[in-house]
N, C-alpha and C. Protein backbone atom coordinates (compact mmCIF):
# COMPACT_ATOMS: atom_id res chain seq x y z
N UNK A 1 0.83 -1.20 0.00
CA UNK A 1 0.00 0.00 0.00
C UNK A 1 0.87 1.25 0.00
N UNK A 2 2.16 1.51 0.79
CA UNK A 2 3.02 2.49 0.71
C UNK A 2 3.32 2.66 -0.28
N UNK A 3 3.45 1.21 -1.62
CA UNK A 3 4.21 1.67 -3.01
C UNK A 3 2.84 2.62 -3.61
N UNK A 4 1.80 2.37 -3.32
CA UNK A 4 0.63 3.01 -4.37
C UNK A 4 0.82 4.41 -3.55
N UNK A 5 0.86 5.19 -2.24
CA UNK A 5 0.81 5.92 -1.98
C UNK A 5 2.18 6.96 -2.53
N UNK A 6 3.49 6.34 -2.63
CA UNK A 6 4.54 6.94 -2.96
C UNK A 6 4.43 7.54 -4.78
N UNK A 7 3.57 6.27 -5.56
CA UNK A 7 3.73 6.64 -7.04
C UNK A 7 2.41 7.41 -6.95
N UNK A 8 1.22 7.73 -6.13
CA UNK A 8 -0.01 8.05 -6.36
C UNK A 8 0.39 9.41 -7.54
N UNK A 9 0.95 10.51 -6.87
CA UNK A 9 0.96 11.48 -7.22
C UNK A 9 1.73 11.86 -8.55
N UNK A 10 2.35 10.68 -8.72
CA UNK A 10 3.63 11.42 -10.06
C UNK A 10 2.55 9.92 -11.00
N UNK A 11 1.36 9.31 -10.60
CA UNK A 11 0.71 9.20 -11.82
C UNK A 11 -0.72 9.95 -12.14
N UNK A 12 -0.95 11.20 -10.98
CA UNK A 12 -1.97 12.26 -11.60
C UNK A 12 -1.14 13.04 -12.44
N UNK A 13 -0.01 12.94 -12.69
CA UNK A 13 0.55 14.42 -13.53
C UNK A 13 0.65 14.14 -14.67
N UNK A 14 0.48 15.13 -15.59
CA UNK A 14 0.11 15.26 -16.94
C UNK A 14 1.54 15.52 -17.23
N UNK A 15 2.28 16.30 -17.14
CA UNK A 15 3.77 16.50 -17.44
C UNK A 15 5.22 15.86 -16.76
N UNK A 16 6.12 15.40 -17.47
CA UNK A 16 6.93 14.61 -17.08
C UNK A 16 8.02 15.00 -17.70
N UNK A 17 9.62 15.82 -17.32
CA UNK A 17 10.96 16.50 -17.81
C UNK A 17 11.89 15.97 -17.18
N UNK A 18 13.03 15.92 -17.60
CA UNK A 18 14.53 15.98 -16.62
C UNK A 18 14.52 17.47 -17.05
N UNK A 19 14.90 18.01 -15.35
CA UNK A 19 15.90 19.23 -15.28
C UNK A 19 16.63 19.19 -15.46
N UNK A 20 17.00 20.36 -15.22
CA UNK A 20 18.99 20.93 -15.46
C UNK A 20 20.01 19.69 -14.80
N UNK A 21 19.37 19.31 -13.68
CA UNK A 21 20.56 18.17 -12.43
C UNK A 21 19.83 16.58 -13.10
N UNK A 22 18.86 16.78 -14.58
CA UNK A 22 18.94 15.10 -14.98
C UNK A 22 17.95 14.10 -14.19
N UNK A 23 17.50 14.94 -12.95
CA UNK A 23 16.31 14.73 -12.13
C UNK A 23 14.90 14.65 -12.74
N UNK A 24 14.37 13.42 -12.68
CA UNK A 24 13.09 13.42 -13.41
C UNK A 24 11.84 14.45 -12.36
N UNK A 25 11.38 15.33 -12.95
CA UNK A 25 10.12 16.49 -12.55
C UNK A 25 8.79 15.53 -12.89
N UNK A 26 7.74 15.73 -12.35
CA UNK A 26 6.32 15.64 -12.79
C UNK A 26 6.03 16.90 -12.08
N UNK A 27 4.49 17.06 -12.90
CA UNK A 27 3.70 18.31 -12.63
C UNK A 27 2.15 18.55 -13.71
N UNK A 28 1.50 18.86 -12.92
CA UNK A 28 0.47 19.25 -14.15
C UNK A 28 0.50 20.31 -14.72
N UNK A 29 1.63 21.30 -14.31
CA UNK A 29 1.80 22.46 -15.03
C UNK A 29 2.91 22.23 -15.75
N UNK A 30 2.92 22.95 -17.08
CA UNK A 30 4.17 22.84 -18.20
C UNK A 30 5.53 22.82 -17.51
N UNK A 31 6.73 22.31 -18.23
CA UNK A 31 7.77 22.63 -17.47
C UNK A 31 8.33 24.02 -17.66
N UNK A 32 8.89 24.60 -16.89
CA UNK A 32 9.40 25.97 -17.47
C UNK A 32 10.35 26.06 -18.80
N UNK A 33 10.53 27.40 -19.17
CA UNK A 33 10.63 27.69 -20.81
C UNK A 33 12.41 27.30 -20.93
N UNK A 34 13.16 27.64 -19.31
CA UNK A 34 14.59 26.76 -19.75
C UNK A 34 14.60 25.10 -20.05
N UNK A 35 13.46 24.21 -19.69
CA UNK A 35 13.41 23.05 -20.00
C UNK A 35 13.92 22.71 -21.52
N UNK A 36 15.08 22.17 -22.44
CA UNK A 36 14.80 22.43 -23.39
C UNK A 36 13.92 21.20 -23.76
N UNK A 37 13.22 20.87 -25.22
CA UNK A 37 11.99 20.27 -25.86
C UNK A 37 12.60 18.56 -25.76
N UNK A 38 13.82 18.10 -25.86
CA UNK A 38 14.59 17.09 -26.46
C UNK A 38 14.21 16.30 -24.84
N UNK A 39 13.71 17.12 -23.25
CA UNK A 39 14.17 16.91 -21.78
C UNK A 39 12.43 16.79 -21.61
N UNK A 40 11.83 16.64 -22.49
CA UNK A 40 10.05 16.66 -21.95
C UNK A 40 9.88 15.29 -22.35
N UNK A 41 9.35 14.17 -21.33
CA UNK A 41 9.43 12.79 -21.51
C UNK A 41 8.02 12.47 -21.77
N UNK A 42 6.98 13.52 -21.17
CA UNK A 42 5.19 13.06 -20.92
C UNK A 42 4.51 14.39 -21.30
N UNK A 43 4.18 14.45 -22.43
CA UNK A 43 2.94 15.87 -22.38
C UNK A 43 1.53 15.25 -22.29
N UNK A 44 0.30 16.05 -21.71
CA UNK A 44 -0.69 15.69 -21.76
C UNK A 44 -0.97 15.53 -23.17
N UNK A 45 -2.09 14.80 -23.20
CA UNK A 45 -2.70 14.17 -24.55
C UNK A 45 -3.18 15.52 -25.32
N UNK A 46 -3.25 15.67 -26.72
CA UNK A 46 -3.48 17.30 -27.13
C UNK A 46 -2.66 18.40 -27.71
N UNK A 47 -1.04 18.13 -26.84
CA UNK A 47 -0.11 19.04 -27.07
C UNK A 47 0.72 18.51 -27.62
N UNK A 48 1.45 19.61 -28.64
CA UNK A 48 2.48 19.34 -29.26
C UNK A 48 4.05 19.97 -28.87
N UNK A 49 4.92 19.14 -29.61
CA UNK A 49 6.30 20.04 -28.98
C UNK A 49 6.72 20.63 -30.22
N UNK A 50 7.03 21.91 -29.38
CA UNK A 50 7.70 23.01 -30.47
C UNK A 50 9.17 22.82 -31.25
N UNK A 51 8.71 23.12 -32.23
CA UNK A 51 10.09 22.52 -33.14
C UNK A 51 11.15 23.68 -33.04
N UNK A 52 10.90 24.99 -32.97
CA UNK A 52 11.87 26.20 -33.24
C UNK A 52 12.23 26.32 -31.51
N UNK A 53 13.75 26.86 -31.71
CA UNK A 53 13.84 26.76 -30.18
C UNK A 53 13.66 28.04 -29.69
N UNK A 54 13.24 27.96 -27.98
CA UNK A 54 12.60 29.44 -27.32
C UNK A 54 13.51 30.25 -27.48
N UNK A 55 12.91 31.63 -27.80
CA UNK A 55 13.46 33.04 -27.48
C UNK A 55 13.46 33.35 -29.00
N UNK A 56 13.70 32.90 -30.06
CA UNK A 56 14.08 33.31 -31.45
C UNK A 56 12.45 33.99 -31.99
N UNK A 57 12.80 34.67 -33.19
CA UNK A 57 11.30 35.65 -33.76
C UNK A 57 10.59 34.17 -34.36
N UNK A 58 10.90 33.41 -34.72
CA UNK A 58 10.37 31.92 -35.06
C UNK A 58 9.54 31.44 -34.16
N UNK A 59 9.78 30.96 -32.72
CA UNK A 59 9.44 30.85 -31.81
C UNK A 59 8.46 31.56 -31.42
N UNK A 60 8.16 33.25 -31.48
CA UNK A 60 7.30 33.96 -31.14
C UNK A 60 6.07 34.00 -31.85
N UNK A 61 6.51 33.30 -32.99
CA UNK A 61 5.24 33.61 -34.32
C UNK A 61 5.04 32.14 -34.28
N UNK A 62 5.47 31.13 -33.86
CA UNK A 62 4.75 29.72 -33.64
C UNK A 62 3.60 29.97 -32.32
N UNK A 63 4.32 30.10 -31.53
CA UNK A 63 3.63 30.67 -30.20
C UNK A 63 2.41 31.41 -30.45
N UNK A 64 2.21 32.38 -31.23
CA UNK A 64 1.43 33.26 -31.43
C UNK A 64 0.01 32.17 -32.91
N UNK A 65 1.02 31.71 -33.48
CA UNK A 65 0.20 30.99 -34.39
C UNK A 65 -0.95 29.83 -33.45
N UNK A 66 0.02 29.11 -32.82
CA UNK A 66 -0.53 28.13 -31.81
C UNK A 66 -1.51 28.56 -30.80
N UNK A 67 -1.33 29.92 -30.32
CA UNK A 67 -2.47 30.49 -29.70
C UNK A 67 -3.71 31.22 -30.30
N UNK A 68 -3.28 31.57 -31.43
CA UNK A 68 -4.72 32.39 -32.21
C UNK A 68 -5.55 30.96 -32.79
N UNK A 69 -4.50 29.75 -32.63
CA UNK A 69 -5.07 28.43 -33.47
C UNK A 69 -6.08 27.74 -32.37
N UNK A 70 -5.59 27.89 -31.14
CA UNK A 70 -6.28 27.16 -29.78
C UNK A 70 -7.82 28.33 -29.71
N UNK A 71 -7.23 29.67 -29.70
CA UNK A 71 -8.63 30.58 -29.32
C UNK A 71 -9.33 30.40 -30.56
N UNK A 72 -9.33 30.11 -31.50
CA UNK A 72 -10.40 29.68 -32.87
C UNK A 72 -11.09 28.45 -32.25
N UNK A 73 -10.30 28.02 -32.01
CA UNK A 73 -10.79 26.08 -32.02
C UNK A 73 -11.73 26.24 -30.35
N UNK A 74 -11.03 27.16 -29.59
CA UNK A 74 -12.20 27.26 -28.54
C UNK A 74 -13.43 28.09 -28.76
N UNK A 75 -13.44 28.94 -29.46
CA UNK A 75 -14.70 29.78 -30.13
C UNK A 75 -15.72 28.98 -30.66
N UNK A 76 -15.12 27.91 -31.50
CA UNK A 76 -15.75 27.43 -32.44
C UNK A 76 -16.41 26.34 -31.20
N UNK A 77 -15.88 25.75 -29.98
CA UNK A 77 -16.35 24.96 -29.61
C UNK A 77 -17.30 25.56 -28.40
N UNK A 78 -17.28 26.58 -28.28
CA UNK A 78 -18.08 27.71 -27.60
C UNK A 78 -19.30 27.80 -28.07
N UNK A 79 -19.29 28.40 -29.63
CA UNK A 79 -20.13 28.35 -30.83
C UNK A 79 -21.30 27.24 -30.74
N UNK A 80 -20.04 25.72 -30.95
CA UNK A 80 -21.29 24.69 -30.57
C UNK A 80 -22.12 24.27 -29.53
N UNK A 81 -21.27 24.47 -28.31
CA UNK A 81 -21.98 24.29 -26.98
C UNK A 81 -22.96 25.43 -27.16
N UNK A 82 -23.51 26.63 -27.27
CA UNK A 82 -24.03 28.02 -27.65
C UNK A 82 -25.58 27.33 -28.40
N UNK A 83 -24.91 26.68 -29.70
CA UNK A 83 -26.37 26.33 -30.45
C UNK A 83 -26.43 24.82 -29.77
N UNK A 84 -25.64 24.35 -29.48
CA UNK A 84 -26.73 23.07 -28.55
C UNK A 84 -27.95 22.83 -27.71
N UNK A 85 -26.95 24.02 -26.72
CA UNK A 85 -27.83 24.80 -25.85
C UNK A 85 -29.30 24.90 -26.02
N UNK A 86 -29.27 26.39 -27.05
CA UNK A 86 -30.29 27.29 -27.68
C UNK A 86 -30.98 25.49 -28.27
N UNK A 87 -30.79 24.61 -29.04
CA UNK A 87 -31.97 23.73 -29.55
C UNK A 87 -31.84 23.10 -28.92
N UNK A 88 -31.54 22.66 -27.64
CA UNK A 88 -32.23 21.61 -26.07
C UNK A 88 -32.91 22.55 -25.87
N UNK A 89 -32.72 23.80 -25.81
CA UNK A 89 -33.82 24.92 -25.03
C UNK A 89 -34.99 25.20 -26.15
N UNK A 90 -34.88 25.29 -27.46
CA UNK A 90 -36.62 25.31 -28.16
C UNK A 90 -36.95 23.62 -28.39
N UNK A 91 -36.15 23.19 -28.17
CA UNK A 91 -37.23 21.65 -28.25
C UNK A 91 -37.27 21.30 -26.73
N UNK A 92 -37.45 21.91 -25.87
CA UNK A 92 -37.66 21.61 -24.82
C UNK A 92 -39.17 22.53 -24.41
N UNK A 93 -39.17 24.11 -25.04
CA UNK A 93 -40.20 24.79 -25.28
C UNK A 93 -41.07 24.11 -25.94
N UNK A 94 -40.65 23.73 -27.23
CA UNK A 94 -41.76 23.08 -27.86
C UNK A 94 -42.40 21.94 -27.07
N UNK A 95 -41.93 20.98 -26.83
CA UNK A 95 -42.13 19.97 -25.70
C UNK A 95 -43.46 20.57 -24.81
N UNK A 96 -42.80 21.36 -24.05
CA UNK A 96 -43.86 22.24 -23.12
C UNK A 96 -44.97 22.93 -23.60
N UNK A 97 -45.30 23.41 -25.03
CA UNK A 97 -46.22 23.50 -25.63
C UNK A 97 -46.97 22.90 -26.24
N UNK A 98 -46.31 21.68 -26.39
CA UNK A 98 -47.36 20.44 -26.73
C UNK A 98 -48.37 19.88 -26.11
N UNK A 99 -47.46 19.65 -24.48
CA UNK A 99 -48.15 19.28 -23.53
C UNK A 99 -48.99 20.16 -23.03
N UNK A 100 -49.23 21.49 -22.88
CA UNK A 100 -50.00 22.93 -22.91
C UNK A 100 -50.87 22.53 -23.82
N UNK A 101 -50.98 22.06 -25.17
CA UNK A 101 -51.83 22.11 -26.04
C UNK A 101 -52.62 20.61 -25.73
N UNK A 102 -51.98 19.31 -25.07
CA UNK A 102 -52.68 18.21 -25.10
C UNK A 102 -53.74 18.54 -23.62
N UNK A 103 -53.37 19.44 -22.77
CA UNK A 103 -53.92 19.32 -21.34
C UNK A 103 -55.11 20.50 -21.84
N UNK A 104 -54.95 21.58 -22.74
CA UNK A 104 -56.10 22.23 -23.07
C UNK A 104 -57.29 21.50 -23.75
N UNK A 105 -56.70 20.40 -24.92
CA UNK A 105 -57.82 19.65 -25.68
C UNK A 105 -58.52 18.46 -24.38
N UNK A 106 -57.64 17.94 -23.30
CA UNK A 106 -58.00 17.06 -22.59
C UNK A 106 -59.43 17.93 -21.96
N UNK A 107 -58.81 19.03 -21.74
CA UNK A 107 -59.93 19.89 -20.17
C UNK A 107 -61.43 20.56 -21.11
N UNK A 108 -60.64 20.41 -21.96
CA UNK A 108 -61.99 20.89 -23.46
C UNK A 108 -63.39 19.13 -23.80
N UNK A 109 -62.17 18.26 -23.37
CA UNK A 109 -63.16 17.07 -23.83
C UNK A 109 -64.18 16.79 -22.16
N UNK A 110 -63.16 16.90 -21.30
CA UNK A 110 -64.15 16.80 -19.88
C UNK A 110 -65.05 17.63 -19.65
N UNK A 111 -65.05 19.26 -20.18
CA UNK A 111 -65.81 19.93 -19.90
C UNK A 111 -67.15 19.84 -21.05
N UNK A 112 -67.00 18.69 -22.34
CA UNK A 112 -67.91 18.93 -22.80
C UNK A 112 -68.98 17.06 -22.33
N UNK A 113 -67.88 16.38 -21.86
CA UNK A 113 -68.14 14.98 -21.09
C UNK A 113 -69.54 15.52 -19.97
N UNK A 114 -68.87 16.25 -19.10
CA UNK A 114 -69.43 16.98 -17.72
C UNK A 114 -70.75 17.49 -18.36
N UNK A 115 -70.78 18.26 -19.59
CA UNK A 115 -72.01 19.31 -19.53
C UNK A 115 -72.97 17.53 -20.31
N UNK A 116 -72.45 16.96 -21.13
CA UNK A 116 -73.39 16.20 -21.55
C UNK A 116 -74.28 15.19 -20.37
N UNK A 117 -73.03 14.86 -19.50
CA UNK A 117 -73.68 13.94 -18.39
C UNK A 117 -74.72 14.56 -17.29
N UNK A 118 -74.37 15.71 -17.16
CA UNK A 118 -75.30 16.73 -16.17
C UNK A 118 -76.89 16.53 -17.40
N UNK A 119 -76.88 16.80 -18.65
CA UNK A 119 -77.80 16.84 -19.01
C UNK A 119 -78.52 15.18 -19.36
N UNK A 120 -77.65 14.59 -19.41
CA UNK A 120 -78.62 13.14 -19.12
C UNK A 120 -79.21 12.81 -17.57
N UNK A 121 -78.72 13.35 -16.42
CA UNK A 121 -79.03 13.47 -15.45
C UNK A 121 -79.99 14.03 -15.39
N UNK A 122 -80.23 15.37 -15.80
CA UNK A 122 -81.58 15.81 -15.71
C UNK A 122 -82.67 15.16 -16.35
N UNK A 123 -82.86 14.85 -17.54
CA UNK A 123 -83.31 13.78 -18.27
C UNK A 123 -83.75 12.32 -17.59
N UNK A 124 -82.81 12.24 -16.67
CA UNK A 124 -83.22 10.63 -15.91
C UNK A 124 -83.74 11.24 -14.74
N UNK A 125 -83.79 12.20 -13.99
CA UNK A 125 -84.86 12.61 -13.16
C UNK A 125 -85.74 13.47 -13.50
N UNK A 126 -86.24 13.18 -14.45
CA UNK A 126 -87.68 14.07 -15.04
C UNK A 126 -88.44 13.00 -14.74
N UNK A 127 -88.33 11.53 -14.68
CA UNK A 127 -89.20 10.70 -15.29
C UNK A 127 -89.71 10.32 -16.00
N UNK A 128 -89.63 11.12 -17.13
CA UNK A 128 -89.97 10.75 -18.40
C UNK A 128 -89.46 9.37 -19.11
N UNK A 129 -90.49 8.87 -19.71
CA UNK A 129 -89.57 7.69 -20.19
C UNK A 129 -88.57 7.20 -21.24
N UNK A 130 -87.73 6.73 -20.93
CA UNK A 130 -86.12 6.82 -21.70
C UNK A 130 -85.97 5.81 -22.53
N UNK A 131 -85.77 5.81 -23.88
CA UNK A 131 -85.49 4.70 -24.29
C UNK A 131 -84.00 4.74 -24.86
N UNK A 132 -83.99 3.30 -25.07
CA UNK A 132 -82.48 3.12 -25.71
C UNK A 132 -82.27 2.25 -27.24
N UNK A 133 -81.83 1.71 -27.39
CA UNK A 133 -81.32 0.71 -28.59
C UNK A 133 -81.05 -0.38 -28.35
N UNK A 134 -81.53 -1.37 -28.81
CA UNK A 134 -81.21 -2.61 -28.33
C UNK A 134 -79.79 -2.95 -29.98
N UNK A 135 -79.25 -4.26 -29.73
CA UNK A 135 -78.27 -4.83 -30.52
C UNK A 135 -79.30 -5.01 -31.76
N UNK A 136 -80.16 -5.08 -32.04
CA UNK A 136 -81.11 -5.71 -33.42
C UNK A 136 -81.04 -3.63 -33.95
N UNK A 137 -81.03 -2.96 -33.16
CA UNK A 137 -81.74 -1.46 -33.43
C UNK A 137 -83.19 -1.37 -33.25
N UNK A 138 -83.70 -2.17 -32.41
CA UNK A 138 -85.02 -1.59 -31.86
C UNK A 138 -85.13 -0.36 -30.87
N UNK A 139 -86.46 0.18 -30.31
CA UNK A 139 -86.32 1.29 -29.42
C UNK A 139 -86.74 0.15 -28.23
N UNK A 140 -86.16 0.08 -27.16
CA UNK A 140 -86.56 -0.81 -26.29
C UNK A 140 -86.84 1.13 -24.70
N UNK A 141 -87.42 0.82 -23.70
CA UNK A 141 -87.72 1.91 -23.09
C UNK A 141 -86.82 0.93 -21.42
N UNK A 142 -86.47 1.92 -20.64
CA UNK A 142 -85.72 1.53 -19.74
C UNK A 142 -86.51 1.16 -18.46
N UNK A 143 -86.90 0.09 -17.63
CA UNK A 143 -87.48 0.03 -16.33
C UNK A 143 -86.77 0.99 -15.08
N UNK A 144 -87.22 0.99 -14.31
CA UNK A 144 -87.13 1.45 -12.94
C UNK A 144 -85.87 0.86 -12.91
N UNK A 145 -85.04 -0.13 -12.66
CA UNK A 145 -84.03 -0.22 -12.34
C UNK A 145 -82.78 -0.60 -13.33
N UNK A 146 -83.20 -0.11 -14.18
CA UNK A 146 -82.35 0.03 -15.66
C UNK A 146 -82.03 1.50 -15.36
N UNK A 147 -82.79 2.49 -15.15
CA UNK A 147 -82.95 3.88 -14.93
C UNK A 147 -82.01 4.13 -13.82
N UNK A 148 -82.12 3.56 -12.85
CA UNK A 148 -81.53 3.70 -11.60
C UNK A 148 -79.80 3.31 -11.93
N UNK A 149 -79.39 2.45 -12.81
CA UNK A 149 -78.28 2.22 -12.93
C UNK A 149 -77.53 3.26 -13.78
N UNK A 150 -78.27 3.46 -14.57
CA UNK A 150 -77.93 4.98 -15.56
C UNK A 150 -77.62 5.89 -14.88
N UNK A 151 -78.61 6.12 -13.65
CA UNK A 151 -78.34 7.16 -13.46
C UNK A 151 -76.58 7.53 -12.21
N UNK A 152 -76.76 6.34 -11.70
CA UNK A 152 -75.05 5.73 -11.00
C UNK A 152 -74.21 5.83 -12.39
N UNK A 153 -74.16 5.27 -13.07
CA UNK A 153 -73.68 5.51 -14.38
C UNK A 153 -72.76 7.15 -15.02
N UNK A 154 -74.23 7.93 -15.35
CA UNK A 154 -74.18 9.28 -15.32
C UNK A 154 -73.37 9.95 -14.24
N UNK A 155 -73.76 9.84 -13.08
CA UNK A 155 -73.29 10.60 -11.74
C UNK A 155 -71.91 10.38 -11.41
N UNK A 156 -71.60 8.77 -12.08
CA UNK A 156 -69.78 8.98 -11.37
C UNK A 156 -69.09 9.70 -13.17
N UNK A 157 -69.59 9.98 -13.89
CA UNK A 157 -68.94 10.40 -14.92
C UNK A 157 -69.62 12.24 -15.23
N UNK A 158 -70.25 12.67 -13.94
CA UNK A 158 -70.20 14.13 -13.44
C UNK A 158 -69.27 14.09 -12.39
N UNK A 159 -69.04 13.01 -11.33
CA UNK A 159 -67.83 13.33 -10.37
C UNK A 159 -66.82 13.51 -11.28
N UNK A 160 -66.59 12.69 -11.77
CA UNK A 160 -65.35 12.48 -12.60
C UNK A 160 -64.84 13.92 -13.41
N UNK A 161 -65.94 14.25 -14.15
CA UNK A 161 -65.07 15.17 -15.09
C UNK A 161 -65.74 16.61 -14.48
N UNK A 162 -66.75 16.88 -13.99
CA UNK A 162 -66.91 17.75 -13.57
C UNK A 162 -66.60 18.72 -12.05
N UNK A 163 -65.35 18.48 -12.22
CA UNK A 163 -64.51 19.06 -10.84
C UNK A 163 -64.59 20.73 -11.18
């Protein structure tokens, strides 16, 4: 367990050099600019090593190339995270307006459920006599306790939709 604790740390690091004394460095930060390029053993995944050596006008205009090249490539990936965004966010609106539009047609069908059943209700307590349809299509007329079931019938489908 001491060996995993001793290497823990020099295997989070992304960078790996001999210094000046030939001493192997880790670090997650770059090595400094006297490191020369030939003494960098581990770069993180991504980076490249510079071919012109530091300090020369070569060097400054790689440097400069390599950075206007990284801030493009992060713009651009800015750009996409930006419109990803923006269309999770209108198809997520839309989404929400659908369901806005299915819960309006739902409350539109109960409220016309409710007004029809209230009016067969009234209808089954008039007394008047009710007829129906039999399976052949005759008019057959409803007894007393044909009526009575209708009207249990009717009444849990006014609880129901007429809240």
């Amino acid at each position: 367990m001491s060996a995993l604790l001793l290497f823990g740390p020099a295997a989070e690091a992304q960078w790996k050099w001999k210094d000046a004394n030939g001493k192997i460095q880790y670090s997650d930060m770059p090595p400094p600019p006297s490191v020369a390029d030939k003494d960098i053993l581990l770069r993180p995944p991504g980076t490249r090593a510079t071919v012109v050596p530091y300090g020369s006008a070569q060097a400054a205009a790689a440097s400069a190339a390599a950075a206007a090249s990284a801030n493009a490539a992060a713009q651009a990936a800015a750009k996409k995270d930006a419109d990803q965004q923006g269309q999770a966010k209108k198809e997520a609106e839309q989404a929400q307006a659908r369901q806005a539009e299915e819960a309006k047609k739902l409350a539109a069908a109960r409220a016309e459920n409710c007004q029809r059943a209230r009016q067969n209700l009234v209808l089954l307590d008039t007394g008047l006599r009710v007829s129906t349809l039999n399976s052949a299509g005759e008019t057959v007329f409803m007894d007393d306790k044909q009526r009575a079931a209708e009207r249990e019938r009717v009444q849990a489908i006014v609880n129901k939709d007429c809240r």
